[in-house]
Protein backbone atom coordinates (compact mmCIF):
# COMPACT_ATOMS: atom_id res chain seq x y z
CA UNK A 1 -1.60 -15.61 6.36
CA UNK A 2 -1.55 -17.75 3.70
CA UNK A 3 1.32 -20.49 3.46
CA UNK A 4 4.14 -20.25 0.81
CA UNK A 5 3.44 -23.11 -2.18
CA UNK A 6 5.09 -26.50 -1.68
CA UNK A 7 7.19 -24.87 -4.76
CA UNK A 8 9.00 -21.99 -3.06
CA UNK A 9 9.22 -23.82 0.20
CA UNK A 10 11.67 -26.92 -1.95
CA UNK A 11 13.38 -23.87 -3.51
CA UNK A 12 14.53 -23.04 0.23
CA UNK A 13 15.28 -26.26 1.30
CA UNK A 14 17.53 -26.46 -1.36
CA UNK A 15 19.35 -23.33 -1.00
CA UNK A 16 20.00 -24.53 2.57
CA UNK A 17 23.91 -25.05 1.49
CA UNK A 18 24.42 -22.24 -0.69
CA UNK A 19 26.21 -19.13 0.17
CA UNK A 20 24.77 -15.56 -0.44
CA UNK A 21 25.62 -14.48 -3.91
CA UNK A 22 25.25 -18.53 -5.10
CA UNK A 23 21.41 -18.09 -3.16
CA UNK A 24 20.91 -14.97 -5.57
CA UNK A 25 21.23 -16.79 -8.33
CA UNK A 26 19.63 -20.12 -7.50
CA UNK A 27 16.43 -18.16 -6.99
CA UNK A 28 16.77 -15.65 -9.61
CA UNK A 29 17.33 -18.44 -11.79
CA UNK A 30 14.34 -20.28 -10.65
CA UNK A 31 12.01 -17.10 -11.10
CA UNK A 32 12.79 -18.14 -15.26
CA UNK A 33 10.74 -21.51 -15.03
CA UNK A 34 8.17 -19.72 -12.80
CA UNK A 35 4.74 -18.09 -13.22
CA UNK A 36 2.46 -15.56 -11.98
CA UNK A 37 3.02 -14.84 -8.55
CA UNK A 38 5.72 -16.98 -7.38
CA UNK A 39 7.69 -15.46 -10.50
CA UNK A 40 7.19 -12.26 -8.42
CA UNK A 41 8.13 -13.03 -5.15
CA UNK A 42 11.05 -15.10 -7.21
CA UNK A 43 12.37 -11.81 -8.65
CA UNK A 44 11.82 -9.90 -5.30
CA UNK A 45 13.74 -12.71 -3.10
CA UNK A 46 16.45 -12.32 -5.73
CA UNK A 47 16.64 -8.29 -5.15
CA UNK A 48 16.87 -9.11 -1.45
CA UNK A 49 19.90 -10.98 -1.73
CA UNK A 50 21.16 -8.61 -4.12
CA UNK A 51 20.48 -6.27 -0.76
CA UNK A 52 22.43 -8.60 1.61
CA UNK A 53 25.47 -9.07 -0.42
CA UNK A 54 26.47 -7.12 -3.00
CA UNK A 55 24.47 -3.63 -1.80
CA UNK A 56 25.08 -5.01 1.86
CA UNK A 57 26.23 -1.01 2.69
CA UNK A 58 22.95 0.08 2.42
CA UNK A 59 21.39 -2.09 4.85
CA UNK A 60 24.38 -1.96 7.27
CA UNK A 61 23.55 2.66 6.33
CA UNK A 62 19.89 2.96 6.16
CA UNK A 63 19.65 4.77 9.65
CA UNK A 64 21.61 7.59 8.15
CA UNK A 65 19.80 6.94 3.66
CA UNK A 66 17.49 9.89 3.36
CA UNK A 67 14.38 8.78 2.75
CA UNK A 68 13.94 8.89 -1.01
CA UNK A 69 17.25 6.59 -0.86
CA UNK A 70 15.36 4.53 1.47
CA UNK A 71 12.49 4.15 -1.18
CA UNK A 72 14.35 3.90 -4.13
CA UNK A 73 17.44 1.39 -2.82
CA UNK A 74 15.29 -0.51 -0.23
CA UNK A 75 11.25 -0.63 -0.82
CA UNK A 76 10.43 0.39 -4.41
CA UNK A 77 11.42 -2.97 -6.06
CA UNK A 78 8.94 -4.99 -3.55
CA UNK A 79 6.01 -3.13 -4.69
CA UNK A 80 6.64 -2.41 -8.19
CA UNK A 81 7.56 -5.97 -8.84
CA UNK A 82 3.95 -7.13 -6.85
CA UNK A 83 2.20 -5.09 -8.75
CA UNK A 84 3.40 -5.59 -12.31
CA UNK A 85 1.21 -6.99 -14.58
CA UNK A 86 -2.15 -5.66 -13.14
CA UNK A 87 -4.21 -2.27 -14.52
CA UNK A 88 -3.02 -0.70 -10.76
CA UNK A 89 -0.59 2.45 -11.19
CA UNK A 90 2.06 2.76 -8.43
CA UNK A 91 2.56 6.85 -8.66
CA UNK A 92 5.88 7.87 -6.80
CA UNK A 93 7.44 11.36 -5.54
CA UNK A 94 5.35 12.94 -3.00
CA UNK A 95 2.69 13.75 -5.22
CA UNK A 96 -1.45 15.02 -4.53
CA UNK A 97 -4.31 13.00 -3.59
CA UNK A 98 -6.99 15.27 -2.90
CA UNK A 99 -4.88 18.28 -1.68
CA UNK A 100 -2.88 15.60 -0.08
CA UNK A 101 1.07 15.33 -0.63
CA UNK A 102 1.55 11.13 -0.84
CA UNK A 103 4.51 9.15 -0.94
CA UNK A 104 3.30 6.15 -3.22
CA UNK A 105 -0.26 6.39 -4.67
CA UNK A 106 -1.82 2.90 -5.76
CA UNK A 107 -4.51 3.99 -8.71
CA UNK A 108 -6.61 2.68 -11.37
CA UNK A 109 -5.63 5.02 -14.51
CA UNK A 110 -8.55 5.24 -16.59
CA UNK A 111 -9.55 7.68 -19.53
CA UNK A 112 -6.10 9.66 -18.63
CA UNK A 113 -7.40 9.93 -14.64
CA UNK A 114 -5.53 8.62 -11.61
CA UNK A 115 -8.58 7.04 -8.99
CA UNK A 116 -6.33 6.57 -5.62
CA UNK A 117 -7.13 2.84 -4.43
CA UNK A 118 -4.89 2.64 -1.28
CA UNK A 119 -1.76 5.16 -0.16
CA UNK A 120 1.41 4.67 1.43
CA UNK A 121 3.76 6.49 3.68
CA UNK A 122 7.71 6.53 4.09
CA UNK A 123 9.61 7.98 6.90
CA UNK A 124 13.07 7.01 7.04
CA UNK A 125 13.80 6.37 10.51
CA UNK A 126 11.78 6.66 13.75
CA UNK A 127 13.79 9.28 15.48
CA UNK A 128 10.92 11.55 15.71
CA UNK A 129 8.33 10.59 17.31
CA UNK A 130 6.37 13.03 16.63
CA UNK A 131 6.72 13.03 12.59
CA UNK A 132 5.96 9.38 13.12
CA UNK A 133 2.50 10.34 14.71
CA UNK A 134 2.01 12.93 11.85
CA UNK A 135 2.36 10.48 9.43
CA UNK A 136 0.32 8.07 10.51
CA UNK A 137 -2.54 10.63 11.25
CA UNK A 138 -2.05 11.56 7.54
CA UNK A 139 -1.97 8.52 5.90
CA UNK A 140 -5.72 7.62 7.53
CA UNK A 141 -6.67 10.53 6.30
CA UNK A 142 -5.51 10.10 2.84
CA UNK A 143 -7.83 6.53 3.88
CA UNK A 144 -10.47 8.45 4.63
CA UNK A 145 -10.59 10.55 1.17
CA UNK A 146 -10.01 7.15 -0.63
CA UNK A 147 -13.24 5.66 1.22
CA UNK A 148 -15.73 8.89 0.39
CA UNK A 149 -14.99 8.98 -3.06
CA UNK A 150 -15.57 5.32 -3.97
CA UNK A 151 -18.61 5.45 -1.70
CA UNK A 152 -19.37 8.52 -3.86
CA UNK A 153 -18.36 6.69 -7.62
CA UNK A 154 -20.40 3.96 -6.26
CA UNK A 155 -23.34 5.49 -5.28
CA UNK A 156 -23.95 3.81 -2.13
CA UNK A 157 -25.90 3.84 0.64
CA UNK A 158 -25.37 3.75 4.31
CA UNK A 159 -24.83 -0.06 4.34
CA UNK A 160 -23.54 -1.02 1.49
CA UNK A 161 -20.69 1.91 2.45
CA UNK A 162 -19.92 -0.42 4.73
CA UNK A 163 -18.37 -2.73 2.72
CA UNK A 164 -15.83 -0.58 1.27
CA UNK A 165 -12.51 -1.48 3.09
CA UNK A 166 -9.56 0.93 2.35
CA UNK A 167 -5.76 -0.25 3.00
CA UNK A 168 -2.86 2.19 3.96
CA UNK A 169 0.26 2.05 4.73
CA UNK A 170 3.13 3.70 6.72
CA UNK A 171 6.39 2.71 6.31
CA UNK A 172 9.29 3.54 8.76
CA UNK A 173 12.87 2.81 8.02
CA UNK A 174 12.90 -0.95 7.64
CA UNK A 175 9.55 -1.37 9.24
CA UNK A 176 5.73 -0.89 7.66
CA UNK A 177 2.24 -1.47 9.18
CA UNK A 178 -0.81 -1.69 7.22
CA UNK A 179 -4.08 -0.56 8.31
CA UNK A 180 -7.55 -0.78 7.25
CA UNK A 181 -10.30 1.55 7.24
CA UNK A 182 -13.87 1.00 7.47
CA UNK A 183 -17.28 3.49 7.64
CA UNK A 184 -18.69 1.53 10.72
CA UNK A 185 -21.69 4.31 11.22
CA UNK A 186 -22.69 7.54 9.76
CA UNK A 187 -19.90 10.03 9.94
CA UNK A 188 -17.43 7.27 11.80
CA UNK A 189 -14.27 5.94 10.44
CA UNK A 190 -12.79 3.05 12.32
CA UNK A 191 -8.99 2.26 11.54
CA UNK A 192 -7.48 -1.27 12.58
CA UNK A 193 -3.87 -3.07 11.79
CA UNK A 194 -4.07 -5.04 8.83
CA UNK A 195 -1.54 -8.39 9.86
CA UNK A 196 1.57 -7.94 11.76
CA UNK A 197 4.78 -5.34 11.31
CA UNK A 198 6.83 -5.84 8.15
CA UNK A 199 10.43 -6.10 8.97
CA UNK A 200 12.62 -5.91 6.09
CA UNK A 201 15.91 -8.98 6.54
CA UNK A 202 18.96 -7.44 7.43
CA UNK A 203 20.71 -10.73 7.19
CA UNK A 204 20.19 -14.23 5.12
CA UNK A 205 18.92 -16.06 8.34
CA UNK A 206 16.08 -13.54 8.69
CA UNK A 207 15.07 -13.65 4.70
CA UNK A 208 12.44 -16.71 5.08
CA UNK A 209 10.85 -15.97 7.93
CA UNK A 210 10.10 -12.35 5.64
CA UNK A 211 9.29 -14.13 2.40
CA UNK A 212 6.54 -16.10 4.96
CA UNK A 213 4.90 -13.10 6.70
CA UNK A 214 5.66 -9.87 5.40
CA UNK A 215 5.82 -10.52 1.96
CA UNK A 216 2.42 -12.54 1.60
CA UNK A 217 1.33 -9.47 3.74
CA UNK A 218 2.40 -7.65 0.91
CA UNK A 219 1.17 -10.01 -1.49
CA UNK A 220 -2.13 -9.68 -0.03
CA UNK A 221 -1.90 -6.19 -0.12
CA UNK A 222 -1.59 -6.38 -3.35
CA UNK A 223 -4.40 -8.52 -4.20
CA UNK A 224 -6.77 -6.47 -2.04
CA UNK A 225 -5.89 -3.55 -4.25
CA UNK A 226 -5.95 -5.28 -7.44
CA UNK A 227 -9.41 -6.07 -6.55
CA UNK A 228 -10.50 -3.10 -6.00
CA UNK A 229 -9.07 -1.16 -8.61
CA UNK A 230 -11.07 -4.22 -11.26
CA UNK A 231 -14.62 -3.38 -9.58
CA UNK A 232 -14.02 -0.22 -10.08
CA UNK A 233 -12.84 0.05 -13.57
CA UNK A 234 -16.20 -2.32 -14.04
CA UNK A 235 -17.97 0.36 -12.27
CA UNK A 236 -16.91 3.40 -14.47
CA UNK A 237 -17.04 1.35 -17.95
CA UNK A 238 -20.62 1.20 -16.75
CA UNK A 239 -21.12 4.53 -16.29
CA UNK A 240 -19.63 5.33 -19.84
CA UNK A 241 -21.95 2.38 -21.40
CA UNK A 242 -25.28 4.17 -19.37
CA UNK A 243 -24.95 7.95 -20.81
CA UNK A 244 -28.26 8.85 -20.38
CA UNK A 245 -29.73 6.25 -18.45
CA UNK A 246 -31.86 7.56 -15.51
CA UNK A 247 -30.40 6.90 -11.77
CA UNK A 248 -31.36 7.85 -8.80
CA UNK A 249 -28.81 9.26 -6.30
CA UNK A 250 -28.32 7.56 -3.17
CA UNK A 251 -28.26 9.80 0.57
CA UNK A 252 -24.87 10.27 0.95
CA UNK A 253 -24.84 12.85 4.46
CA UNK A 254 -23.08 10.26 6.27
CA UNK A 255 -19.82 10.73 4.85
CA UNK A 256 -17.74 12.85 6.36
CA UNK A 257 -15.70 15.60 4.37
CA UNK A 258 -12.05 15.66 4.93
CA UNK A 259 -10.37 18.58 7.16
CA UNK A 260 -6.51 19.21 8.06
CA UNK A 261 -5.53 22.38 9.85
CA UNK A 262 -2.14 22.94 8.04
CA UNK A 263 0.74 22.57 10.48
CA UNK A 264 2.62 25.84 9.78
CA UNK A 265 -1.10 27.60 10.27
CA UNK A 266 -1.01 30.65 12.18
CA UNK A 267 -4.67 30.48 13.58
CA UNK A 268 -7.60 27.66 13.80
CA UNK A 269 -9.38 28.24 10.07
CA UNK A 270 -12.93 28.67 10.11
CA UNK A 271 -14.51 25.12 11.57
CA UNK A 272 -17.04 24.27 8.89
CA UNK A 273 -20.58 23.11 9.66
CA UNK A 274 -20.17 19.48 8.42
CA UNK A 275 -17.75 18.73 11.55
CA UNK A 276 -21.01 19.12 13.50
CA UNK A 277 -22.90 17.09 11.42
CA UNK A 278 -24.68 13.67 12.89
């Protein structure tokens, strides 16, 4: 994980002394004289405080927020605030990717299309284990999708599929996990954690030890994404510079389409032939 800049780590030190509210301020103050991404995780320290003294209620409540309250009063500043400034859309309330209801969509808008770069899930508390399992099994799907079409809008082969690295995430209560999904052979999709569990502070003694592993987590989330959603704007300005240019189509049979049996489904639809498919 990559260390926090000699900058924020002073900034800390000297806060040291400072009571809640006065902390707010010292670093939202700070974030001012501050650039790029320090600026960011300036402004989202500063809405963490915010969190753990004035809006303390809602941390001491989440177990009983529903889970758009969850979103909206504890996660949606983190991400939106990462992710300002770049050409990635962050695409809130539940809705489709590819058939697929999502929580928070991370796309590159271009010519009036959403492309879905990475997807996360909320759930607001862990009660059910079983919804727990669902989402998780949903979210690599919504991976999965993600990974065939930019194989497909990159018209690759076999290996160079292979390179193509999708990041999800699920979210539950105060606690997220980020995975990462790879094409490892034809028709296989490996997940894997990306870095450790994101724990959201619940108190100021907990807030630094956040800011130095889960938020560079996010932070490199974020850059992962960013990333990806440049190569491929790259990729379709080229394929709106190339009208007419002959290309040959790459072998794609060794993606794998996506297939969810509806849970409210009264029988097992029809199994189509490309579950069999080597």
């Amino acid at each position: 994980m990559p260390a926090l800049s000699d900058y924020l780590v002073g900034l800390f030190r000297q806060s040291e002394k400072l009571d809640g509210t006065k902390k707010r301020q010292h670093f939202v103050c700070a974030s001012f004289d501050s650039h790029h991404d320090d600026k960011k995780r300036l402004e989202i320290i500063g809405s963490i405080y915010k969190n753990l003294t004035t809006r303390k209620k809602i941390l001491e409540s989440w177990r009983t927020l529903s889970e758009w309250s969850s979103i909206v009063k504890i996660w949606s500043d983190l991400f939106e605030v990462a992710f300002e400034e770049t050409d990635v859309e962050l695409i809130w309330g539940d809705t489709l990717n590819d058939k697929l209801r999502v929580d928070l969509r991370l796309c590159l808008r271009y010519e009036n299309k959403d492309y879905d770069i990475a997807n996360i899930e909320f759930k607001k508390n862990s009660k059910d284990k079983n919804l727990v399992i669902e989402d998780e099994v949903k979210v690599l799907i919504e991976g999965k999708s993600i990974a065939n079409k930019l194989v497909n809008i990159y018209n690759m082969n076999f290996e160079e599929s292979k390179k193509i690295k999708v990041l999800t995430g699920q979210i539950v209560g105060l606690r997220g996990m980020l995975k990462e999904l790879a094409i490892v052979a034809p028709g296989a999709y490996v997940a894997q954690s990306f870095g450790q569990t994101i724990k959201y502070p619940t108190s100021d003694g907990k807030l630094k030890p956040f800011v130095e592993q889960g938020l560079q987590l996010i932070f490199v989330f974020k850059d992962h994404v960013v990333r990806e959603a440049n190569r491929l704007k790259s990729r379709l300005m080229d394929e709106d510079n190339n009208f007419g240019s002959q290309s040959t189509d790459e072998d794609q049979s060794f993606l794998k389409n996506v297939w969810r049996v509806k849970k409210d489904a009264k029988k097992f639809p029809q199994v189509h032939e490309d579950i069999f498919r080597n």
